[in-house]
C-alpha atoms as a PDB file:
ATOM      1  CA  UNK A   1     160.408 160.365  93.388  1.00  0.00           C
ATOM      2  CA  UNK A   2     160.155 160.434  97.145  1.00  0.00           C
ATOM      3  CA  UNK A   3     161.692 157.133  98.955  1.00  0.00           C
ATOM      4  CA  UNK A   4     160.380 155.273 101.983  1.00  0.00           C
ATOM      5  CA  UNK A   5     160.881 152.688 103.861  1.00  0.00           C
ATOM      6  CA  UNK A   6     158.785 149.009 103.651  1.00  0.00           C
ATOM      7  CA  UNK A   7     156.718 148.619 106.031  1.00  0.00           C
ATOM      8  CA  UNK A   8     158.046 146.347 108.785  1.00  0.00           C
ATOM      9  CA  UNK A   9     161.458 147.027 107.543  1.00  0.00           C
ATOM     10  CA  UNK A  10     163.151 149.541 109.564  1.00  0.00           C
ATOM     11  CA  UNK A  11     162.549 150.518 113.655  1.00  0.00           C
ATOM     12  CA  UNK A  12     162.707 154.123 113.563  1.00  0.00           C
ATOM     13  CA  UNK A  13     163.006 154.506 117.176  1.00  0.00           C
ATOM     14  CA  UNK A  14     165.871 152.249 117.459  1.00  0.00           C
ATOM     15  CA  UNK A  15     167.510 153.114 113.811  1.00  0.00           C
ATOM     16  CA  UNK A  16     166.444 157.353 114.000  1.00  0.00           C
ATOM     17  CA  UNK A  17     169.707 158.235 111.880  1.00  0.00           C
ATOM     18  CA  UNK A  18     167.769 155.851 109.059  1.00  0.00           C
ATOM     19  CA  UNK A  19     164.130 157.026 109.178  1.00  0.00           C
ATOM     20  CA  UNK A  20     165.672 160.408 108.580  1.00  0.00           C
ATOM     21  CA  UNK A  21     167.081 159.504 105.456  1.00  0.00           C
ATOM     22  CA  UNK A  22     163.694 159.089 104.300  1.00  0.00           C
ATOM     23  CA  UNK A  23     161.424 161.506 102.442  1.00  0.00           C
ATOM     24  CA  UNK A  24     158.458 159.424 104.739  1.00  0.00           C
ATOM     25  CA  UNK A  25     158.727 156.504 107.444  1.00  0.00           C
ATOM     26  CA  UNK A  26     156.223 153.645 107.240  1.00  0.00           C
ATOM     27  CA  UNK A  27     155.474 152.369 110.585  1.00  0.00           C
ATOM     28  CA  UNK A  28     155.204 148.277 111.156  1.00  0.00           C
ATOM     29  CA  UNK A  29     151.506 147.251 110.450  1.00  0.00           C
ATOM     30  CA  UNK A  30     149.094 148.027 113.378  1.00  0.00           C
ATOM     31  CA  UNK A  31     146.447 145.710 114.399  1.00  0.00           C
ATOM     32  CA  UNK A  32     142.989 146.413 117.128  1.00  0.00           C
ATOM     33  CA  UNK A  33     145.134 143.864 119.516  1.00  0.00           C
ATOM     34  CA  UNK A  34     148.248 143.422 120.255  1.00  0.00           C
ATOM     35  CA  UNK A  35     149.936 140.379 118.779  1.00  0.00           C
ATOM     36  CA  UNK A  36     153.410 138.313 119.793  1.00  0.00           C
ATOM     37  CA  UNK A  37     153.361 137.040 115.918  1.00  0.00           C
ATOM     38  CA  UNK A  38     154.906 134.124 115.043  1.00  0.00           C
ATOM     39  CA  UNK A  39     157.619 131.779 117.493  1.00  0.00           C
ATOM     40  CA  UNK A  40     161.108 131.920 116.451  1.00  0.00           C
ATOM     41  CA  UNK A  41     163.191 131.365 114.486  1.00  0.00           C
ATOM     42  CA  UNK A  42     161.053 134.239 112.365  1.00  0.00           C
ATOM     43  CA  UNK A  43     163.680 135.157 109.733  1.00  0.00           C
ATOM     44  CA  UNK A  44     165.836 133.111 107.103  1.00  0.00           C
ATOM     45  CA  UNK A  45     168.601 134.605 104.173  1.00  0.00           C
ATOM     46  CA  UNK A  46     167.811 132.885 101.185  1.00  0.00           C
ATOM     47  CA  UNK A  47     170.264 132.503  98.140  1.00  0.00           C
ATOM     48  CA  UNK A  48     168.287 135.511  96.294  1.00  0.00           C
ATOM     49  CA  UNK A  49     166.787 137.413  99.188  1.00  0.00           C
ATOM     50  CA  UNK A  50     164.989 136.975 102.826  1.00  0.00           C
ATOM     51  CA  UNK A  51     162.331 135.035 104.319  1.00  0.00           C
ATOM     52  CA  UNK A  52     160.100 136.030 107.270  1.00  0.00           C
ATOM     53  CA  UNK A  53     157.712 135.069 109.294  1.00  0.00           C
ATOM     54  CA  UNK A  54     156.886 137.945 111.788  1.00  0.00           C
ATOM     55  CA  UNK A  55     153.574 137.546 111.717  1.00  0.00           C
ATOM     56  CA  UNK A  56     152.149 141.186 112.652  1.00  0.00           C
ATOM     57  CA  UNK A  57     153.716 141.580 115.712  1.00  0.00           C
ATOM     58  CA  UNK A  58     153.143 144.449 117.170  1.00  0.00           C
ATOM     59  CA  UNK A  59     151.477 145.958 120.244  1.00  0.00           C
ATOM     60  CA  UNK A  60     148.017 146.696 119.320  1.00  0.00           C
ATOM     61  CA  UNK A  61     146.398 150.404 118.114  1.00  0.00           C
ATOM     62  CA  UNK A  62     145.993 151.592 122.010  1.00  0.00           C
ATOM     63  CA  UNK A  63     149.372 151.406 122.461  1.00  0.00           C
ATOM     64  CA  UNK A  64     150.624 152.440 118.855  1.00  0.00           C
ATOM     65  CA  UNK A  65     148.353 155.521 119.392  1.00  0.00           C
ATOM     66  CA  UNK A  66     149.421 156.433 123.001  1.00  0.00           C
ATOM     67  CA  UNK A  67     153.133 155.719 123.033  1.00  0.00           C
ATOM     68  CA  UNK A  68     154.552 154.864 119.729  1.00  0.00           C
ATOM     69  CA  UNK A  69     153.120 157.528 117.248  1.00  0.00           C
ATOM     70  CA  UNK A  70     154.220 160.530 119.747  1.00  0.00           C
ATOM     71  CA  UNK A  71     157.540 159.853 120.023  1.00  0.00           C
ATOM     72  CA  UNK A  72     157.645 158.816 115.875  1.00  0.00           C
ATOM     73  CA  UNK A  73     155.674 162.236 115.392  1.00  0.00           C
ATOM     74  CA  UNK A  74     159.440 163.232 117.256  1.00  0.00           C
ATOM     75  CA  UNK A  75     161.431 162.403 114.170  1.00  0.00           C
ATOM     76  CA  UNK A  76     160.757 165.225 112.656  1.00  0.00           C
ATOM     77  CA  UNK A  77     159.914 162.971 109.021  1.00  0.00           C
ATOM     78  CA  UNK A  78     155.977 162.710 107.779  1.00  0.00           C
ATOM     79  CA  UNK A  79     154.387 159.679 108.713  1.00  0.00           C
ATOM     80  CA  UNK A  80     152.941 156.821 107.131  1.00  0.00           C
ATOM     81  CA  UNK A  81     150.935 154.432 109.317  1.00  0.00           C
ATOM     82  CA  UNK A  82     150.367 150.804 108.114  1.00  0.00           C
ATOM     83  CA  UNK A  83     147.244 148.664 109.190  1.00  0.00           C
ATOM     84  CA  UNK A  84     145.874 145.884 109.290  1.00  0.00           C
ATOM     85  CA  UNK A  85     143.439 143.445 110.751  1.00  0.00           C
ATOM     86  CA  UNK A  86     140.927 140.519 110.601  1.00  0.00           C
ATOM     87  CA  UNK A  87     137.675 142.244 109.044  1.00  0.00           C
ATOM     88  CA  UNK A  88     136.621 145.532 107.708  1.00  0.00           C
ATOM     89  CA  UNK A  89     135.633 146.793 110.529  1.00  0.00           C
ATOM     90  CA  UNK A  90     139.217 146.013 112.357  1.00  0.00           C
ATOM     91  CA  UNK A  91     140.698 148.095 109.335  1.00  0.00           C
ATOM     92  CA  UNK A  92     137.639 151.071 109.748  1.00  0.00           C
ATOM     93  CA  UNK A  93     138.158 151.561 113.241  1.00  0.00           C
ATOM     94  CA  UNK A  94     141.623 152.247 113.430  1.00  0.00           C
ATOM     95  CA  UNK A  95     141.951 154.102 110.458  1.00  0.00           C
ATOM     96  CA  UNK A  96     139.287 156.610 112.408  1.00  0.00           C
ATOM     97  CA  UNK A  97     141.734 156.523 115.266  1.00  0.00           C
ATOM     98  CA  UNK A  98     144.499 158.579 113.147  1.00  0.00           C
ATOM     99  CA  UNK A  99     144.826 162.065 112.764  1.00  0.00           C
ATOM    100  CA  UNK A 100     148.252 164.317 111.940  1.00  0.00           C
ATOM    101  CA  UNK A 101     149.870 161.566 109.886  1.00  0.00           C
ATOM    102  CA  UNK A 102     150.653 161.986 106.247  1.00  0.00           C
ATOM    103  CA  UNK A 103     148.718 158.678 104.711  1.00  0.00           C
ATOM    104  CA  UNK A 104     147.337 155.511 105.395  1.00  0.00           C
ATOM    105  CA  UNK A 105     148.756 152.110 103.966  1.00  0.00           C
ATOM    106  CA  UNK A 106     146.416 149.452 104.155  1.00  0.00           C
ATOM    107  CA  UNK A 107     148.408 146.086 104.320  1.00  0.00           C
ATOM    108  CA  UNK A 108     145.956 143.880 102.906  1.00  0.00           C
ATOM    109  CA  UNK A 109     148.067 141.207 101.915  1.00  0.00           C
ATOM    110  CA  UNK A 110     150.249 139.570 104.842  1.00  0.00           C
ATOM    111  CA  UNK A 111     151.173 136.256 103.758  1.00  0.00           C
ATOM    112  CA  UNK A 112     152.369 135.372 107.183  1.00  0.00           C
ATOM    113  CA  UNK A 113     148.883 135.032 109.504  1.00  0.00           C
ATOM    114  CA  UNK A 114     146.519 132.280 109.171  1.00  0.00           C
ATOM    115  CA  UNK A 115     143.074 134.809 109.255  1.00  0.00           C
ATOM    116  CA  UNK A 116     140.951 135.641 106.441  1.00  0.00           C
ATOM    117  CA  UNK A 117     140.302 139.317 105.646  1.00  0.00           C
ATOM    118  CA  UNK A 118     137.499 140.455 103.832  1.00  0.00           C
ATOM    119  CA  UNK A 119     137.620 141.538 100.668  1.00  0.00           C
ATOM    120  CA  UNK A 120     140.486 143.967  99.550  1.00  0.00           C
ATOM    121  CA  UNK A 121     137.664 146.091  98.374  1.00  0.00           C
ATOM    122  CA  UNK A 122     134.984 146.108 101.107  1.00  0.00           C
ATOM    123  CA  UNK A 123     137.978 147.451 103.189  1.00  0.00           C
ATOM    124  CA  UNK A 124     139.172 150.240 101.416  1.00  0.00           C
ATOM    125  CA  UNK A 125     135.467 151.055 101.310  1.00  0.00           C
ATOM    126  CA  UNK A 126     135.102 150.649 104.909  1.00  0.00           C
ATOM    127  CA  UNK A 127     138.186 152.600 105.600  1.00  0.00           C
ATOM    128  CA  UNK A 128     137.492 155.613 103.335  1.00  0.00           C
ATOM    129  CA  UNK A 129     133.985 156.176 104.772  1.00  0.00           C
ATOM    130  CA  UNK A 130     136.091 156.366 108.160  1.00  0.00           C
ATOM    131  CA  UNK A 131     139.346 158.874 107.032  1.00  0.00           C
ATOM    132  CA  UNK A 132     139.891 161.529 104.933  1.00  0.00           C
ATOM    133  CA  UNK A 133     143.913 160.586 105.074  1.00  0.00           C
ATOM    134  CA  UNK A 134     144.969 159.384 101.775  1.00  0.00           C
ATOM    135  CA  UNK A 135     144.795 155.759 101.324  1.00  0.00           C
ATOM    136  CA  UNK A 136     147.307 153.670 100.251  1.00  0.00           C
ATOM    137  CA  UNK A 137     146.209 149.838  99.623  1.00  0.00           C
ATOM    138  CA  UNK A 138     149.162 147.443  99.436  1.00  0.00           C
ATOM    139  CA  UNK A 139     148.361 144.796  97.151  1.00  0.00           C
ATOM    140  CA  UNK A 140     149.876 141.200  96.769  1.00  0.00           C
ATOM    141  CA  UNK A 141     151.226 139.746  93.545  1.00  0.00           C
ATOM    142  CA  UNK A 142     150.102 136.620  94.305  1.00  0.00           C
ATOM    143  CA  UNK A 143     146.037 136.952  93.039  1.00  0.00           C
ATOM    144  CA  UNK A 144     145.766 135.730  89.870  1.00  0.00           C
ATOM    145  CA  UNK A 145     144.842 139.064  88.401  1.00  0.00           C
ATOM    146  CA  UNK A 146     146.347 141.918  90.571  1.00  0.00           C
ATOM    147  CA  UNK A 147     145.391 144.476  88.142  1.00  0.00           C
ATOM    148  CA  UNK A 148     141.301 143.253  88.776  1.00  0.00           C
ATOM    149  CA  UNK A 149     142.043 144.030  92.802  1.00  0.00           C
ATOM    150  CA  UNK A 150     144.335 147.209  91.655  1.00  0.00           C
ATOM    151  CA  UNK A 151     140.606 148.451  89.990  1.00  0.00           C
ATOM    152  CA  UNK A 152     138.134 146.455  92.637  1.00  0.00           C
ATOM    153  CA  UNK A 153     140.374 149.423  95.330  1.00  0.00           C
ATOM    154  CA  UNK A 154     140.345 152.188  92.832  1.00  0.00           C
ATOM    155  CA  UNK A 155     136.308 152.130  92.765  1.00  0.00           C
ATOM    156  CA  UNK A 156     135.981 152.168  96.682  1.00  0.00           C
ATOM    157  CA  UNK A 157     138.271 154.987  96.997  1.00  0.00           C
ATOM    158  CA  UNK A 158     142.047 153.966  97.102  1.00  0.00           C
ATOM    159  CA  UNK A 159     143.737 156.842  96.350  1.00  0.00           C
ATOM    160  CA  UNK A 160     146.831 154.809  95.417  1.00  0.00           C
ATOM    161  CA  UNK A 161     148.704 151.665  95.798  1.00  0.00           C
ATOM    162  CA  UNK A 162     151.423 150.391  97.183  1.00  0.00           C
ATOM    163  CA  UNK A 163     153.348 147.152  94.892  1.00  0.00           C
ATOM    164  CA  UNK A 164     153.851 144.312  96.417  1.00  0.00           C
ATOM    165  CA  UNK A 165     153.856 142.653  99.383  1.00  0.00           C
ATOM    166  CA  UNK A 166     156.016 139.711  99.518  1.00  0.00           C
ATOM    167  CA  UNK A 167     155.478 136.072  98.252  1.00  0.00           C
ATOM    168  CA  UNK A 168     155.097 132.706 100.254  1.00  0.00           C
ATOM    169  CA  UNK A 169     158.176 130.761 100.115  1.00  0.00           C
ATOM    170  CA  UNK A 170     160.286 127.699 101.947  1.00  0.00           C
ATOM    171  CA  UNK A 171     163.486 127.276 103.012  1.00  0.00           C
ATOM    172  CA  UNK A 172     164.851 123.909 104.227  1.00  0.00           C
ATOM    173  CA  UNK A 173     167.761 123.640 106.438  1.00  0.00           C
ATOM    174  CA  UNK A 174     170.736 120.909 105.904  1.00  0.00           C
ATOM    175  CA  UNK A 175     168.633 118.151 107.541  1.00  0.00           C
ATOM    176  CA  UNK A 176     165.823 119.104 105.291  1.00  0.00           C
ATOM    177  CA  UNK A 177     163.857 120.588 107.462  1.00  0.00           C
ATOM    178  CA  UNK A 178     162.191 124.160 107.499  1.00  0.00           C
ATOM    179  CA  UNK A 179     164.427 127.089 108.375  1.00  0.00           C
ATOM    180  CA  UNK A 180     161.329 128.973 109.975  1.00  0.00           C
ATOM    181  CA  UNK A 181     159.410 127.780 113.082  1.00  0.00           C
ATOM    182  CA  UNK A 182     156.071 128.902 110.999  1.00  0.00           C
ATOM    183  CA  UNK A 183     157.193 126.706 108.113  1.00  0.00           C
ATOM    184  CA  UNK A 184     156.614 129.182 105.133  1.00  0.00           C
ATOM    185  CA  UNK A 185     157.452 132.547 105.309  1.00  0.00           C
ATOM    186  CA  UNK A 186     157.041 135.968 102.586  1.00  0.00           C
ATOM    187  CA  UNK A 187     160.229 136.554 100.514  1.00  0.00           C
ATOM    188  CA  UNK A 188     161.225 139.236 100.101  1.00  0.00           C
ATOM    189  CA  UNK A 189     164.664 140.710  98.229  1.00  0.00           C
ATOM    190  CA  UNK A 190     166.382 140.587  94.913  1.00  0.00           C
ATOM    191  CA  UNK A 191     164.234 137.466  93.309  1.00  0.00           C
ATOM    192  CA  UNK A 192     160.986 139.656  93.972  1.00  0.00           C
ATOM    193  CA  UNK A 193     162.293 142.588  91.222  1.00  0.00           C
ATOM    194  CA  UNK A 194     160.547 141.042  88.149  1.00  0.00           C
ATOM    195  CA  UNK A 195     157.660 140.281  89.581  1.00  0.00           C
ATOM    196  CA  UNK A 196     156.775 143.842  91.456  1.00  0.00           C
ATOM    197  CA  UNK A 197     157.664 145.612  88.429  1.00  0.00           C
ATOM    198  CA  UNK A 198     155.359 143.908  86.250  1.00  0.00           C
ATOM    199  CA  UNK A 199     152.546 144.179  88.751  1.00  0.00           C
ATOM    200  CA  UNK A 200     153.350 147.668  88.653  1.00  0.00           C
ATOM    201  CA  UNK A 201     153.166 147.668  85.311  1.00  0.00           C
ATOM    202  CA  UNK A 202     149.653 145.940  84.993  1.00  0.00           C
ATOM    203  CA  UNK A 203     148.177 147.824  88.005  1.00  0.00           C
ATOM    204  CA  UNK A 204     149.299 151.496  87.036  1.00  0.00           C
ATOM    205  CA  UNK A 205     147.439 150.710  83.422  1.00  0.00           C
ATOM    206  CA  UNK A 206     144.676 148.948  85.037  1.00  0.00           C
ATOM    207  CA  UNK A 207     143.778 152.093  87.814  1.00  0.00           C
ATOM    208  CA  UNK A 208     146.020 154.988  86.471  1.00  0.00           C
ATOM    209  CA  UNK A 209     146.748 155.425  90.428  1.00  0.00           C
ATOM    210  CA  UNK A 210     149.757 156.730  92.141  1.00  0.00           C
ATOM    211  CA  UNK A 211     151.643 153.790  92.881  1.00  0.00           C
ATOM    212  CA  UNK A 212     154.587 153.148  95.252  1.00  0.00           C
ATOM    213  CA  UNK A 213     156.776 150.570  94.059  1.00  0.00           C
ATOM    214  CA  UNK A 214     158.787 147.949  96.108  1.00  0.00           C
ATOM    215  CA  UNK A 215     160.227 144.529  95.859  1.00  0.00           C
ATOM    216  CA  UNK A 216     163.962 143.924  95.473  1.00  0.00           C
ATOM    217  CA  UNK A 217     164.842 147.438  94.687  1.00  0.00           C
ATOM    218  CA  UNK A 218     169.030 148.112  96.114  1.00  0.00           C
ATOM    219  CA  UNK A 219     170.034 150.303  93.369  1.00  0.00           C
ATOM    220  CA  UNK A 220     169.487 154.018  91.953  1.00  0.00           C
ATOM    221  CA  UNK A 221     168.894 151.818  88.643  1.00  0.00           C
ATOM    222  CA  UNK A 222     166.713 149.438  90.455  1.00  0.00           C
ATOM    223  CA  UNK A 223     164.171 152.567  91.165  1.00  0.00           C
ATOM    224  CA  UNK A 224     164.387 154.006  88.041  1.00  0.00           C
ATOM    225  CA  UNK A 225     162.822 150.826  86.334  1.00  0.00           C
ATOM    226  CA  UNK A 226     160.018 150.864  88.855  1.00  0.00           C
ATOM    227  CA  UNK A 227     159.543 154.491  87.333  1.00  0.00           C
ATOM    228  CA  UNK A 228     159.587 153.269  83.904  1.00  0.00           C
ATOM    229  CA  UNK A 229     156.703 151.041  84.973  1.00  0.00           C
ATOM    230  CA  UNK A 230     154.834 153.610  86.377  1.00  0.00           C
ATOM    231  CA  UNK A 231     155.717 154.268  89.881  1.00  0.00           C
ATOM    232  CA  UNK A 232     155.889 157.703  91.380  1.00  0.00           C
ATOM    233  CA  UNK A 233     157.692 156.485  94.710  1.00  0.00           C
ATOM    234  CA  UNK A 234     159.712 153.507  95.966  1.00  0.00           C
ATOM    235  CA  UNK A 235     160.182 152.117  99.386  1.00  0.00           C
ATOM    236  CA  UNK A 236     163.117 150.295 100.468  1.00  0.00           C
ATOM    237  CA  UNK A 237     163.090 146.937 102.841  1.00  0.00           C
ATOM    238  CA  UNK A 238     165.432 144.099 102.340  1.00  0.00           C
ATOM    239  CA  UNK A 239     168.397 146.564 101.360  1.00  0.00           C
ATOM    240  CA  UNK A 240     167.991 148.155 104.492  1.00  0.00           C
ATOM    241  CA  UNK A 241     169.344 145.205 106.945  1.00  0.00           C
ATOM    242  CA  UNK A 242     172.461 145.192 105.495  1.00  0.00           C
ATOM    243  CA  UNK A 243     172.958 148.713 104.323  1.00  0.00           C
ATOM    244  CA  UNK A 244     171.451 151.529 106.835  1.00  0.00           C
ATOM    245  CA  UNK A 245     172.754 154.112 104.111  1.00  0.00           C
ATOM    246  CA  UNK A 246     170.697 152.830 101.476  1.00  0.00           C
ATOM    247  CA  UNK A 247     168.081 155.905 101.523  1.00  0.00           C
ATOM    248  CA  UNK A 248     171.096 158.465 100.699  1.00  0.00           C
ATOM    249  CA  UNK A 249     172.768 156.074  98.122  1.00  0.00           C
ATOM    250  CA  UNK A 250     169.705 155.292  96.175  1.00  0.00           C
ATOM    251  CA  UNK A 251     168.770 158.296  95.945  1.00  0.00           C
ATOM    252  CA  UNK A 252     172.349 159.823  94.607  1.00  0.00           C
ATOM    253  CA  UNK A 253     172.923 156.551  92.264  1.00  0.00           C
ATOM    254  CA  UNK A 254     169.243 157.874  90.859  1.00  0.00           C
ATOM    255  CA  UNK A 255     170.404 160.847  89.562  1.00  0.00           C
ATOM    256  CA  UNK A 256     173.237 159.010  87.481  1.00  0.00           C
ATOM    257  CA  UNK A 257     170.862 156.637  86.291  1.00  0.00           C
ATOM    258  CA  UNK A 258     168.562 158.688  85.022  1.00  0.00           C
ATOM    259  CA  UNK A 259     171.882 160.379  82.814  1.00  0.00           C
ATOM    260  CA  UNK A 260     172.455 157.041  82.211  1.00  0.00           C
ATOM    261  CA  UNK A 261     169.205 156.065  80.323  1.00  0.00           C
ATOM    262  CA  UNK A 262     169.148 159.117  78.560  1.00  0.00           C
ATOM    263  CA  UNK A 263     165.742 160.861  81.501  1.00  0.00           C
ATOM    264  CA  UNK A 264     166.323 164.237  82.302  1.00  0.00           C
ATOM    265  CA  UNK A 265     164.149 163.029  85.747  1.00  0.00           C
ATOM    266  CA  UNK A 266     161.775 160.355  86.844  1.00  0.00           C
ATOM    267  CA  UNK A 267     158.760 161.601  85.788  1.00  0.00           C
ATOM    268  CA  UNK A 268     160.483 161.648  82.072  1.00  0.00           C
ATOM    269  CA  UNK A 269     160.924 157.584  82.859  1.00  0.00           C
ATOM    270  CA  UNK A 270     157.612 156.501  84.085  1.00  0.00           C
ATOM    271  CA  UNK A 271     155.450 154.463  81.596  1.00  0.00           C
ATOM    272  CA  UNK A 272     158.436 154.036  78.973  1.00  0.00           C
ATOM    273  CA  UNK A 273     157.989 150.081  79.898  1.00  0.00           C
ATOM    274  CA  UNK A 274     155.113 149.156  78.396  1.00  0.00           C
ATOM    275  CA  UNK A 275     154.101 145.834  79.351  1.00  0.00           C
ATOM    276  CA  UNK A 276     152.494 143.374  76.543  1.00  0.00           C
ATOM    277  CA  UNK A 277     149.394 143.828  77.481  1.00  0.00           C
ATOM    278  CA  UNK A 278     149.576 147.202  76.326  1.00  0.00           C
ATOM    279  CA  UNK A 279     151.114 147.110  73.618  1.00  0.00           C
ATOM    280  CA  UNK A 280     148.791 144.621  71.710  1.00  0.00           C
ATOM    281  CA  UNK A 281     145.905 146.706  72.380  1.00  0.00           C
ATOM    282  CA  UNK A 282     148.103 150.137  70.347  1.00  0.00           C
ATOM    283  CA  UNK A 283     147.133 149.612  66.386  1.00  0.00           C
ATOM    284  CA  UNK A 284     149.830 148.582  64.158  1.00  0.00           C
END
């Protein structure tokens, strides 16, 4: 089980003793423009997590290409570029743009910018017909059937997932007002747990894809029930803003967890959580 970093989650170039931890960096998603994202305040600590509200910031795929990805190639750790963008074609045209990185998440599921994409599908369509990198299309929990998208991406040529993206929420401060200049913001943290793990769940019997698994995840235990739900990697986020180490700990607490449950490895783990679904369909 390989672990990386959420995307938007860690600055390599400022935090390099972090990325390096990692068995692959995800870089911040990339967008044809560059874009200032969302006015401060941008971030909020919730009882059970984080809220944000970047809002894609980032400085647009001609600078990303010229300046950032050379000195992240630096690092010496494979590569992962997120992207994102307004329309197929947004998603198509940098995705052509990339060569000499590892894979290619597809953030199709920002809660935090006002735009319309186009359907999950038509992109990953778009974008394989543009790359031979693997795709990875990160998928939100919040569609009322995430297992329907999780197939709609596996027939236009996902090659796996990435599970989830965070969830719109609110956070009012003592005079009862929003926290966030945006207003809502995606939540991201502890609360998330059940909720990734069962889309997971859903989506890795729905496609049978590779699936990286995030949402809440701070412990070696944490990552090994993503694994029991049928994820082959994990990727850190909230963890890492108050624990750099993170990476290295997981990954050691992993090991005694699998001991634990009784797994020789992860690979042993992954599936043994059915979810209902499944299990009503298996004959008596």
């Amino acid at each position: 089980m390989r672990i990386l970093n959420a995307s938007g989650c860690l600055d390599a170039l400022a935090a390099p003793e972090v990325a390096r931890q990692l068995d692959a960096f995800v870089t911040k998603t990339v967008t044809p423009q560059p874009r200032e994202g969302s006015a401060p305040p941008r971030i909020a600590e919730t009882a059970h997590g984080m809220l944000n509200a970047i809002g894609l910031a980032n400085p647009g795929r001609e600078r990303f290409l010229a300046e950032h990805l050379p000195r992240l190639r630096e690092l010496g750790v494979p590569l992962w570029v997120s992207v994102g963008g307004f329309c197929a074609d947004d998603y198509a045209e940098t995705c052509s743009g990339l060569d000499d990185v590892e894979a290619i998440e597809l953030n199709l599921s920002c809660p935090n910018v006002d735009e319309a994409a186009d359907s999950a599908a038509e992109i990953v369509a778009a974008c394989r017909r543009a790359t031979e990198l693997p795709l990875f299309a990160k998928l939100s929990a919040a569609h009322a059937d995430v297992a329907q998208v999780a197939r709609a991406v596996a027939a236009a040529g996902a090659d796996a997932l990435s599970l989830i993206n965070t969830l719109r929420g609110l956070a009012l401060d003592r005079q009862l007002r929003p926290v966030l200049a945006r207003g809502s913001g995606g939540l991201s943290g502890p609360a998330l747990k059940p909720i990734a793990l069962h889309a997971v769940s859903v989506c890795h019997e729905a496609s049978g894809l590779p699936i990286v698994g995030m949402g809440g995840i701070q412990t070696g235990r944490d990552a090994l029930e993503f694994a029991a739900c049928g994820a082959c990697d994990i990727a850190l986020g909230t963890v890492l803003f108050a624990d750099p180490g993170a990476p290295t700990r997981v990954r050691t607490e992993l090991a005694a967890a699998c001991a634990d449950a009784g797994v020789a490895t992860t690979d042993d783990a992954r599936t043994l959580a059915k979810s209902p679904e499944t299990e009503r369909k298996v004959p008596a």
